[in-house]
Protein backbone atom coordinates (compact mmCIF):
# COMPACT_ATOMS: atom_id res chain seq x y z
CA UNK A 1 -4.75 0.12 26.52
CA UNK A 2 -2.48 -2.74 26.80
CA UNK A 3 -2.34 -5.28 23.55
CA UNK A 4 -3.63 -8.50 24.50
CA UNK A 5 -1.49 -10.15 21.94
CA UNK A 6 1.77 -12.21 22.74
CA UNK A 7 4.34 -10.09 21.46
CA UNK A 8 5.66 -12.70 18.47
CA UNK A 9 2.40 -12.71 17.35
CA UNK A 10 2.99 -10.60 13.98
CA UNK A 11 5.53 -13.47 13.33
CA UNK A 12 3.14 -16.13 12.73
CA UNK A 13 0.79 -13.91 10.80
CA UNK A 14 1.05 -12.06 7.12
CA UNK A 15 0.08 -9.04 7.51
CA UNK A 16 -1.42 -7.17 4.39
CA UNK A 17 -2.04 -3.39 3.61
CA UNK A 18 -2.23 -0.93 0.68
CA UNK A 19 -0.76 1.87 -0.95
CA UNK A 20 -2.74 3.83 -4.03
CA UNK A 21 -5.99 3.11 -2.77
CA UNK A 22 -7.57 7.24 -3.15
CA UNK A 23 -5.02 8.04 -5.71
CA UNK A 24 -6.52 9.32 -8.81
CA UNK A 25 -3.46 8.68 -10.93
CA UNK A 26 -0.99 5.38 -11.11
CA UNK A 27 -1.39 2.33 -9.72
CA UNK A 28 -2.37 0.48 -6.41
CA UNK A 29 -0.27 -1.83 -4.55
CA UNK A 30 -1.56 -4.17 -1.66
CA UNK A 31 1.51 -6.24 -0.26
CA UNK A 32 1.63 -8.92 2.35
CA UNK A 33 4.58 -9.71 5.03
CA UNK A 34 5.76 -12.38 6.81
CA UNK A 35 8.87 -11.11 9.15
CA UNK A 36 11.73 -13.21 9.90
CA UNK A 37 11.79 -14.64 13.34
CA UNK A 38 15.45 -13.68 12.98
CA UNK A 39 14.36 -9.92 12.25
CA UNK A 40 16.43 -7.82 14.19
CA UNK A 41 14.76 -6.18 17.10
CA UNK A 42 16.02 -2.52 16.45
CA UNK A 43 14.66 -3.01 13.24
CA UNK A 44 11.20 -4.49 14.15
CA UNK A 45 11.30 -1.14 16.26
CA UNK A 46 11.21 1.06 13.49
CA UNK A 47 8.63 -0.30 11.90
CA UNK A 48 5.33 1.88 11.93
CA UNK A 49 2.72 3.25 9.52
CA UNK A 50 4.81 3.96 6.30
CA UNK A 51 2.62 7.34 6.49
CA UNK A 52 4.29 8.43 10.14
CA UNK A 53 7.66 7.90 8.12
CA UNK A 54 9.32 9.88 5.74
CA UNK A 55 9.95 8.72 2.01
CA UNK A 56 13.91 8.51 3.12
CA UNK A 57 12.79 6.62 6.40
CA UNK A 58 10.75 3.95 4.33
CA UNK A 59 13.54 4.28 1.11
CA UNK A 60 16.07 2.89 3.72
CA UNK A 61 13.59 0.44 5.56
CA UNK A 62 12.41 -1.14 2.58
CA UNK A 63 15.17 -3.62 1.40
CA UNK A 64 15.96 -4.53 5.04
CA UNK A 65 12.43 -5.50 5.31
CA UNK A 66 12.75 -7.97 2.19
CA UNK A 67 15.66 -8.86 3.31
CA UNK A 68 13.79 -10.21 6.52
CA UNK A 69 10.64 -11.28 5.14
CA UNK A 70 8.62 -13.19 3.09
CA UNK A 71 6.95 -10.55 1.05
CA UNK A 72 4.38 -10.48 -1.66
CA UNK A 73 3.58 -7.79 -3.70
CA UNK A 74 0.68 -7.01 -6.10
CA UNK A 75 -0.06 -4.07 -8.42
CA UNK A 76 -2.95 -3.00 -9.93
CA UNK A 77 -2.78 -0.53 -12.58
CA UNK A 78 -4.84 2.54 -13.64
CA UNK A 79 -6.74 0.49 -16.05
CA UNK A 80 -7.31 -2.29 -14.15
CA UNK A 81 -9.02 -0.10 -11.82
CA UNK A 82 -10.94 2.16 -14.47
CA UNK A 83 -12.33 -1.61 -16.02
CA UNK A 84 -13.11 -3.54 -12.81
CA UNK A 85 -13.57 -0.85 -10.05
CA UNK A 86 -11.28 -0.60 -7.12
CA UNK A 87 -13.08 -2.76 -4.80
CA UNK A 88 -12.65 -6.03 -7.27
CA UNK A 89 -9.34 -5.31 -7.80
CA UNK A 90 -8.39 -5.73 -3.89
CA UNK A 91 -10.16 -8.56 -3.77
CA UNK A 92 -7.85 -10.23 -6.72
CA UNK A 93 -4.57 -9.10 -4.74
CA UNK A 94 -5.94 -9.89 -1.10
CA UNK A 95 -6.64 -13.01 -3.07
CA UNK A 96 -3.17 -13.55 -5.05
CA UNK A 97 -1.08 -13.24 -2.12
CA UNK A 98 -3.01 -15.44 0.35
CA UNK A 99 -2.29 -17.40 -2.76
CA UNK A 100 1.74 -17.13 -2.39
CA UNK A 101 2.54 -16.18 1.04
CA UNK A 102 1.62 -18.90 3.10
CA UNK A 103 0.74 -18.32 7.05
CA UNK A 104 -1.88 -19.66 9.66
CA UNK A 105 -3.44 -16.19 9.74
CA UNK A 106 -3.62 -13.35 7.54
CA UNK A 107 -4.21 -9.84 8.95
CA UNK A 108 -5.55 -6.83 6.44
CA UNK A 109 -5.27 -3.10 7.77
CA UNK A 110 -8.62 -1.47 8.31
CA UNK A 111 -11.88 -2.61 8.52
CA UNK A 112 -13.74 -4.84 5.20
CA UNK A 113 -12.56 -8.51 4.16
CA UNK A 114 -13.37 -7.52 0.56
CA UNK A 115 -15.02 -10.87 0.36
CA UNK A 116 -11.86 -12.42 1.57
CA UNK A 117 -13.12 -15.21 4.15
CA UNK A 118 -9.66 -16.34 5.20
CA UNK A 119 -9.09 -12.87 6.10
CA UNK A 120 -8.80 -10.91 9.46
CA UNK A 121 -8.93 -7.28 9.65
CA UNK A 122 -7.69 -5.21 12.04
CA UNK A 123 -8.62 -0.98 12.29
CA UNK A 124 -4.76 0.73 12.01
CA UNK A 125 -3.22 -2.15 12.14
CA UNK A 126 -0.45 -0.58 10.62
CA UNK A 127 0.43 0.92 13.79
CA UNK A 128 -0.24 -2.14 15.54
CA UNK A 129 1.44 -4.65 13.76
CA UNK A 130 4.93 -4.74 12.98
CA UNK A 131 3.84 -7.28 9.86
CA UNK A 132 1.24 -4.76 9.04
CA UNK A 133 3.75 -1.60 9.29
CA UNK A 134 5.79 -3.90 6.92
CA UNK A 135 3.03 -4.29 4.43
CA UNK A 136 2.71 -0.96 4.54
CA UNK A 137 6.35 0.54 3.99
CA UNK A 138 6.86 -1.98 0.99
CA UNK A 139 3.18 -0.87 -0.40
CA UNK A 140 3.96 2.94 -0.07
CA UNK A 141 7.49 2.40 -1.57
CA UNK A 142 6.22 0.86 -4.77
CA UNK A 143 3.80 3.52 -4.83
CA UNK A 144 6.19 6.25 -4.47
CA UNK A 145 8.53 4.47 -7.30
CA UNK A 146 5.91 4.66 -9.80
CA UNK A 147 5.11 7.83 -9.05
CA UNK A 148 8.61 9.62 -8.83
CA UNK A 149 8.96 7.38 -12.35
CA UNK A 150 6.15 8.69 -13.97
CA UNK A 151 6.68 12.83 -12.93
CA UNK A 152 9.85 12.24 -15.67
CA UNK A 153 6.91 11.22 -18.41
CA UNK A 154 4.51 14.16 -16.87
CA UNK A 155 5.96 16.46 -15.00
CA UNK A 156 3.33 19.06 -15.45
CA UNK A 157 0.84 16.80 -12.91
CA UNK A 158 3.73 17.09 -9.97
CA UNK A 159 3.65 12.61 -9.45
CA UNK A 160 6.96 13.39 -7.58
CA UNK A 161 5.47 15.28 -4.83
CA UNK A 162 1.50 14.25 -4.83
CA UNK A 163 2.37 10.93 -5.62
CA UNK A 164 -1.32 10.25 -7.41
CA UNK A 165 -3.47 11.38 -5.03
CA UNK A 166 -5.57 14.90 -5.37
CA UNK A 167 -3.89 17.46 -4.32
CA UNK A 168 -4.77 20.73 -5.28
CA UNK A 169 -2.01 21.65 -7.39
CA UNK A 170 -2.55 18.44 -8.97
CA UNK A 171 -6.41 19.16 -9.77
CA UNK A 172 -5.34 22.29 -10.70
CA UNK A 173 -2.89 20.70 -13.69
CA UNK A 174 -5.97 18.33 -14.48
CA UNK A 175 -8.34 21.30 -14.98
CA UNK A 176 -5.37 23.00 -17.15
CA UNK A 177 -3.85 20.06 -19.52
CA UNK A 178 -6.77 17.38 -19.24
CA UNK A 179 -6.06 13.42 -18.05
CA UNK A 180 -2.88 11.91 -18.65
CA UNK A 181 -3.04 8.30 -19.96
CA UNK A 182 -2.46 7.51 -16.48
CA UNK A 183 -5.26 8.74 -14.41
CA UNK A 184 -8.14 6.52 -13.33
CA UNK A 185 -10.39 7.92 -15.59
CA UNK A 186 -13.34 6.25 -13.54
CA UNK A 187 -13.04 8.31 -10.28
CA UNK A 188 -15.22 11.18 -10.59
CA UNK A 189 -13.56 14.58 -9.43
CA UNK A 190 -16.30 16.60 -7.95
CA UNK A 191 -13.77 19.38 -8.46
CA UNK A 192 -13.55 18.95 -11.67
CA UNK A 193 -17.63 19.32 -12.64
């Protein structure tokens, strides 16, 4: 199906997604874009869901992105998360960088406003959007950071490959050495009962 949006239409737009959001370890990061109307094309081409690319892919797309954007990044640590709940914390970054980046329309990947009203959604918008895909490299790359950071403090919970979220080897090291001072403490591991 053909888009029915003029094709410099992620130029006038911020477009906003996440990175963290399932993890059950480390922080989330929600980031919002504005690209460059001087963005070069072959690199407007490459952008695409930051989870169809690899981690060298977005390593190497991310500071060409900045470099091309207005950007706006927002983390939310573990404890944030554990105190407010997940959902509350979106809202306060959809919130902060509506705040700072400053557009005529502001597009979030996937499908709830989180009590945003100047927000837009938009179901995989991060493979619809180059502002979106944006959002979503610089997200995931923060993400990954952290995580690759934080395997050198724990190394027995594998943050360098799982990168937070639950995979089994990583439930497994849960069930063997316990929570690490960064886990979100608050999601309940059904895995783990």
């Amino acid at each position: 199906m053909e888009s029915l949006l003029p094709p410099d239409y992620d130029i006038v737009v911020c477009g906003i997604d996440e990175a963290g959001r399932g993890c059950i370890a480390g922080s989330l990061f929600v980031c919002g874009v504005i690209l460059s109307p001087n963005i070069p094309l072959a690199l407007k081409a490459q952008l695409k869901d930051s989870k169809s690319l690899s981690e060298t892919k977005r390593n190497m797309l991310a500071p060409l992105i900045q470099r091309f954007s207005d950007f706006y990044l927002v983390k939310k640590t573990h404890q944030e998360i554990d105190d407010k709940g997940l959902s509350l914390c979106l809202q306060e970054a959809l919130k902060e960088i509506l705040q700072n980046l400053k557009a005529p329309k502001y597009i979030f990947d996937g499908n709830c406003k989180f009590g945003v009203d100047l927000l837009q959604t938009l179901i995989k918008g991060d493979s619809k959007l180059p502002c979106i895909s944006a959002a979503s490299i610089l997200a995931k790359n923060a993400k990954d950071k952290e995580m690759i950071d934080l395997d050198t403090l724990y190394p027995q919970y594998g943050f360098k490959k799982n990168k937070g979220y639950g995979s089994k080897e990583h439930l497994k090291a849960i069930k063997d050495y316990g929570y690490c001072p960064i886990h979100r403490i608050s999601f309940k591991l059904k895995s783990l009962m």
